[in-house]
N, C-alpha and C. Protein backbone atom coordinates (compact mmCIF):
# COMPACT_ATOMS: atom_id res chain seq x y z
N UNK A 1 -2.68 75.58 -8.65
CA UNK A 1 -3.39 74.41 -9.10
C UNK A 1 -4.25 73.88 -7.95
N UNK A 2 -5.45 73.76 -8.09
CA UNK A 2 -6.27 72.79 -7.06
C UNK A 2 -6.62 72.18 -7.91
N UNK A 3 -6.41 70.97 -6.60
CA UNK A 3 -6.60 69.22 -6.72
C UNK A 3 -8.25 69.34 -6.16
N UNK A 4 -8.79 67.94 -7.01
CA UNK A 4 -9.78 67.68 -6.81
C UNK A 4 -9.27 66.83 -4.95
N UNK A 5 -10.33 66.36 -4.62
CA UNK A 5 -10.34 65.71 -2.88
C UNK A 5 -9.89 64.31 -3.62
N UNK A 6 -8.40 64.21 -2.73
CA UNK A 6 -8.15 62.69 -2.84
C UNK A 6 -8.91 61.81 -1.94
N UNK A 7 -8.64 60.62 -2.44
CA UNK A 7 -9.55 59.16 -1.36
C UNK A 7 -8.29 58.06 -1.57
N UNK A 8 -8.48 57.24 -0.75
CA UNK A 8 -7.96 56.45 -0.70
C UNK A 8 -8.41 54.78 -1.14
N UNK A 9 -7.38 53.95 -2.08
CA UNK A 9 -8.14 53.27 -2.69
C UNK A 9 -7.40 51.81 -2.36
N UNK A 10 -7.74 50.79 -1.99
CA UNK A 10 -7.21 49.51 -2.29
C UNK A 10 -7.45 48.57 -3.23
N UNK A 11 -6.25 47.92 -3.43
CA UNK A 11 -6.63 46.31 -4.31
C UNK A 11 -5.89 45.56 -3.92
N UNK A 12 -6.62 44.00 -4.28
CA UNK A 12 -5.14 42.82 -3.92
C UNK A 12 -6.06 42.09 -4.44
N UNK A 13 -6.34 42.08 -6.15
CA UNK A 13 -6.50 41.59 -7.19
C UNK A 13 -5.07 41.21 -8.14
N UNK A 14 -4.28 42.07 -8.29
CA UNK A 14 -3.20 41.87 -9.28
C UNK A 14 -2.60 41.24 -9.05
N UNK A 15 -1.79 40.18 -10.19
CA UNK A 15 -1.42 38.96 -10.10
C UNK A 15 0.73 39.80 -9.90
N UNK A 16 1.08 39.39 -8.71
CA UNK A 16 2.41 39.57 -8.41
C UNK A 16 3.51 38.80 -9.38
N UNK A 17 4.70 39.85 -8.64
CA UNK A 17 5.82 38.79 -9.19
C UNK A 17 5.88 36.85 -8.57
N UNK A 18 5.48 36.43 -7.79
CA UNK A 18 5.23 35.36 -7.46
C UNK A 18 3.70 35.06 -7.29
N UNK A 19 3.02 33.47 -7.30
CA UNK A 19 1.99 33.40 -7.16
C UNK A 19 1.56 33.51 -5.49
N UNK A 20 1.81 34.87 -4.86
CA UNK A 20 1.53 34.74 -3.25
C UNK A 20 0.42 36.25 -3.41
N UNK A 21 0.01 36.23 -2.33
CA UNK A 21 -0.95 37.71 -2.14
C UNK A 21 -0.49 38.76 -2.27
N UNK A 22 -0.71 39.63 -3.29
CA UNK A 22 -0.40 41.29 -3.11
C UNK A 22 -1.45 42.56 -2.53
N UNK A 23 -0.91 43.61 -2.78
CA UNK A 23 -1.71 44.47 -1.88
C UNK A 23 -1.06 45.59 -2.33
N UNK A 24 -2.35 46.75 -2.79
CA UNK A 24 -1.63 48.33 -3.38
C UNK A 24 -2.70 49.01 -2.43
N UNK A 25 -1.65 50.33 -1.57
CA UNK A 25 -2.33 51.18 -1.75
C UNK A 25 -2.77 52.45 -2.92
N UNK A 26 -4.03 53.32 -3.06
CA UNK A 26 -3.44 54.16 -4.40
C UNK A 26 -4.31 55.19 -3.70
N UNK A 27 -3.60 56.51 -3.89
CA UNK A 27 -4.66 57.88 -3.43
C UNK A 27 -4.71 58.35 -4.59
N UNK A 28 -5.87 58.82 -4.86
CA UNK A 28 -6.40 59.31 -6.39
C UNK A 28 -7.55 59.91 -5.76
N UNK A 29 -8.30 60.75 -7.01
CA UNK A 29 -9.71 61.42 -6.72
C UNK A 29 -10.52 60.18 -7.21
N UNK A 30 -10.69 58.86 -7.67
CA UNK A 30 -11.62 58.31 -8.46
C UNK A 30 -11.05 56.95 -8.37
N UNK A 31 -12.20 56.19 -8.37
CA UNK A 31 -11.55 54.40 -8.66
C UNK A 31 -11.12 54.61 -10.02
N UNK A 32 -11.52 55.19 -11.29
CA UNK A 32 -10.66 55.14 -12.58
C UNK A 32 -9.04 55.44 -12.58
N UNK A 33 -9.28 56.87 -11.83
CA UNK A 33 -7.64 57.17 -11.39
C UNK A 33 -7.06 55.97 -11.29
N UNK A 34 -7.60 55.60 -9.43
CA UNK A 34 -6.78 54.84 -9.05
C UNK A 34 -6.27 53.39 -9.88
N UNK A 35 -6.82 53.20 -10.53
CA UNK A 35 -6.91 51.74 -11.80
C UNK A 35 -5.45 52.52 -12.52
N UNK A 36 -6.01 53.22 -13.10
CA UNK A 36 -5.08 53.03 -13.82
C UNK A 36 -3.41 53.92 -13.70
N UNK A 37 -3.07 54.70 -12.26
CA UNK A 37 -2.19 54.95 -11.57
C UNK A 37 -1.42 53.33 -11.32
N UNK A 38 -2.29 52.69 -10.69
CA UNK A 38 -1.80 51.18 -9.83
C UNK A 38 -1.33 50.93 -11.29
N UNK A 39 -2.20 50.28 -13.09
CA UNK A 39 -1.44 49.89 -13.43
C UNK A 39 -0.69 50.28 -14.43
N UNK A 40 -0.66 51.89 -14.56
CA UNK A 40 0.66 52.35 -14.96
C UNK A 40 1.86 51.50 -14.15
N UNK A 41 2.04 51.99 -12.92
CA UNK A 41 2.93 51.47 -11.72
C UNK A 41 3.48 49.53 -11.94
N UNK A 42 2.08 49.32 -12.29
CA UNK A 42 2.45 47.78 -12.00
C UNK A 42 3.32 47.13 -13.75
N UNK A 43 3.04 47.68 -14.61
CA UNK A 43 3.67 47.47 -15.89
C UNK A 43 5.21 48.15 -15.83
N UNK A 44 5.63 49.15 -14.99
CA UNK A 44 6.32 49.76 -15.21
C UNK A 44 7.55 48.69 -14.09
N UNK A 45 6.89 47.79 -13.40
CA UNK A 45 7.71 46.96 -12.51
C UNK A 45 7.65 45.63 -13.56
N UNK A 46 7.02 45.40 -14.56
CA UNK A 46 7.60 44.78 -15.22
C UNK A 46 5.79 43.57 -15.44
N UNK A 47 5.44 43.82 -14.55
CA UNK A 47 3.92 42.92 -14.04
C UNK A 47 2.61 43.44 -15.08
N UNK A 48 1.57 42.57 -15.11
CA UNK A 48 0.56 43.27 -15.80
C UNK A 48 -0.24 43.82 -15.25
N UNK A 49 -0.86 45.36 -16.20
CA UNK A 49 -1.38 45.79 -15.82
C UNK A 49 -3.27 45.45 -16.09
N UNK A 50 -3.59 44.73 -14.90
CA UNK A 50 -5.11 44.84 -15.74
C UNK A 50 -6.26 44.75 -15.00
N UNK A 51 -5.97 45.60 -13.72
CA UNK A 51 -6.95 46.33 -12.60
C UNK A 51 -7.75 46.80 -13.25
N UNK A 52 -8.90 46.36 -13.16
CA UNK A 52 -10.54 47.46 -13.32
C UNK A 52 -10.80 48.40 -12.33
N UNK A 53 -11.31 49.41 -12.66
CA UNK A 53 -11.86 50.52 -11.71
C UNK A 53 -12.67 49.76 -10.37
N UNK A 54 -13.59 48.91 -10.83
CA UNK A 54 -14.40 48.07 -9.76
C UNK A 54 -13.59 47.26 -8.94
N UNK A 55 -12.33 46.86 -9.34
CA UNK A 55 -11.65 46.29 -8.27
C UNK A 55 -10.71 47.14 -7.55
N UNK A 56 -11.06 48.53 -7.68
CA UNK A 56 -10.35 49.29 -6.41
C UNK A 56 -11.62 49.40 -5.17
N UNK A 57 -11.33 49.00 -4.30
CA UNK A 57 -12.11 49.31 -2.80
C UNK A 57 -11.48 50.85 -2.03
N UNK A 58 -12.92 51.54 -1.84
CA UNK A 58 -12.46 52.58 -1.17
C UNK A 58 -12.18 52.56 0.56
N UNK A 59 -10.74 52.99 0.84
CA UNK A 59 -11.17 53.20 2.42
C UNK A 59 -11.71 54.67 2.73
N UNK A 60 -12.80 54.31 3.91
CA UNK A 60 -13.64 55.29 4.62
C UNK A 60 -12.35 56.11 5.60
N UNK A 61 -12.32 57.48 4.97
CA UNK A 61 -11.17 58.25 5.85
C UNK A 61 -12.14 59.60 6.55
N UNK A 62 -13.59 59.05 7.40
CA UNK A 62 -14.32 59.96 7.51
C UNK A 62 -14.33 59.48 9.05
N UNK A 63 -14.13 58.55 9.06
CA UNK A 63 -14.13 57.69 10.78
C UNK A 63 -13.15 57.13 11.07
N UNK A 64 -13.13 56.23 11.59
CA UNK A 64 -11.99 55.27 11.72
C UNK A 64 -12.12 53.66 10.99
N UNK A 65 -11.62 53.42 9.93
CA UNK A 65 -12.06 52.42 9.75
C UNK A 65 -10.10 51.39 9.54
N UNK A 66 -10.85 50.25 8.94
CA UNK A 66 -9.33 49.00 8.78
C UNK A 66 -10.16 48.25 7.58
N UNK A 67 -8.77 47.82 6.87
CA UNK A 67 -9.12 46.87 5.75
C UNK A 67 -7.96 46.17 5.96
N UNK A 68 -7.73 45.36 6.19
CA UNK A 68 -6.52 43.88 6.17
C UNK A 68 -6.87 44.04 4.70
N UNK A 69 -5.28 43.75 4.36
CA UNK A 69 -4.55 43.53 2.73
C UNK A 69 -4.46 42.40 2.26
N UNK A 70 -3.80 41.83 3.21
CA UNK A 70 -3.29 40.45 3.15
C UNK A 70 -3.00 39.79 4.38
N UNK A 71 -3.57 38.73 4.82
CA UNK A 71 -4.01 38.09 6.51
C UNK A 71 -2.53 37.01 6.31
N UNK A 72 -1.73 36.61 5.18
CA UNK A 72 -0.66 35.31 5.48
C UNK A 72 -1.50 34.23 5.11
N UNK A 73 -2.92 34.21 4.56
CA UNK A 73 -3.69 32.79 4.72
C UNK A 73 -3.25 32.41 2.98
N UNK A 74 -2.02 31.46 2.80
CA UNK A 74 -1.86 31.30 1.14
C UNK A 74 -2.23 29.76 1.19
């Protein structure tokens, strides 16, 4: 089986088990993947699922890059 090239995807849109900041990572080939991997995952913890493709952010794994998830600022 070959896999298409994974990427790496973030969000910290979805509303948690408490009202405080969350944060997913998701590796998928596609922001669609990753949408809807995260909210398979997030329904299956009991939470809703209702990530859009546009609210996954890609990280750049071609250099060095950083994305802070969540800074503590509630």
């Amino acid at each position: 089986m070959i896999l298409s090239e994974m990427r790496v995807w973030t969000n910290t849109t979805f509303m948690g088990i408490n009202p405080i900041g969350t944060a997913a990572v998701v590796v998928a080939g596609s922001a669609l993947l990753a949408s809807k991997i995260l909210n398979t995952t997030l329904e299956y913890h009991g939470l809703k699922g209702d990530v859009e493709a546009q609210d996954m952010i890609e990280v750049e794994t071609d250099h060095c890059s950083i994305r802070i998830l969540n800074d503590g600022n509630y």
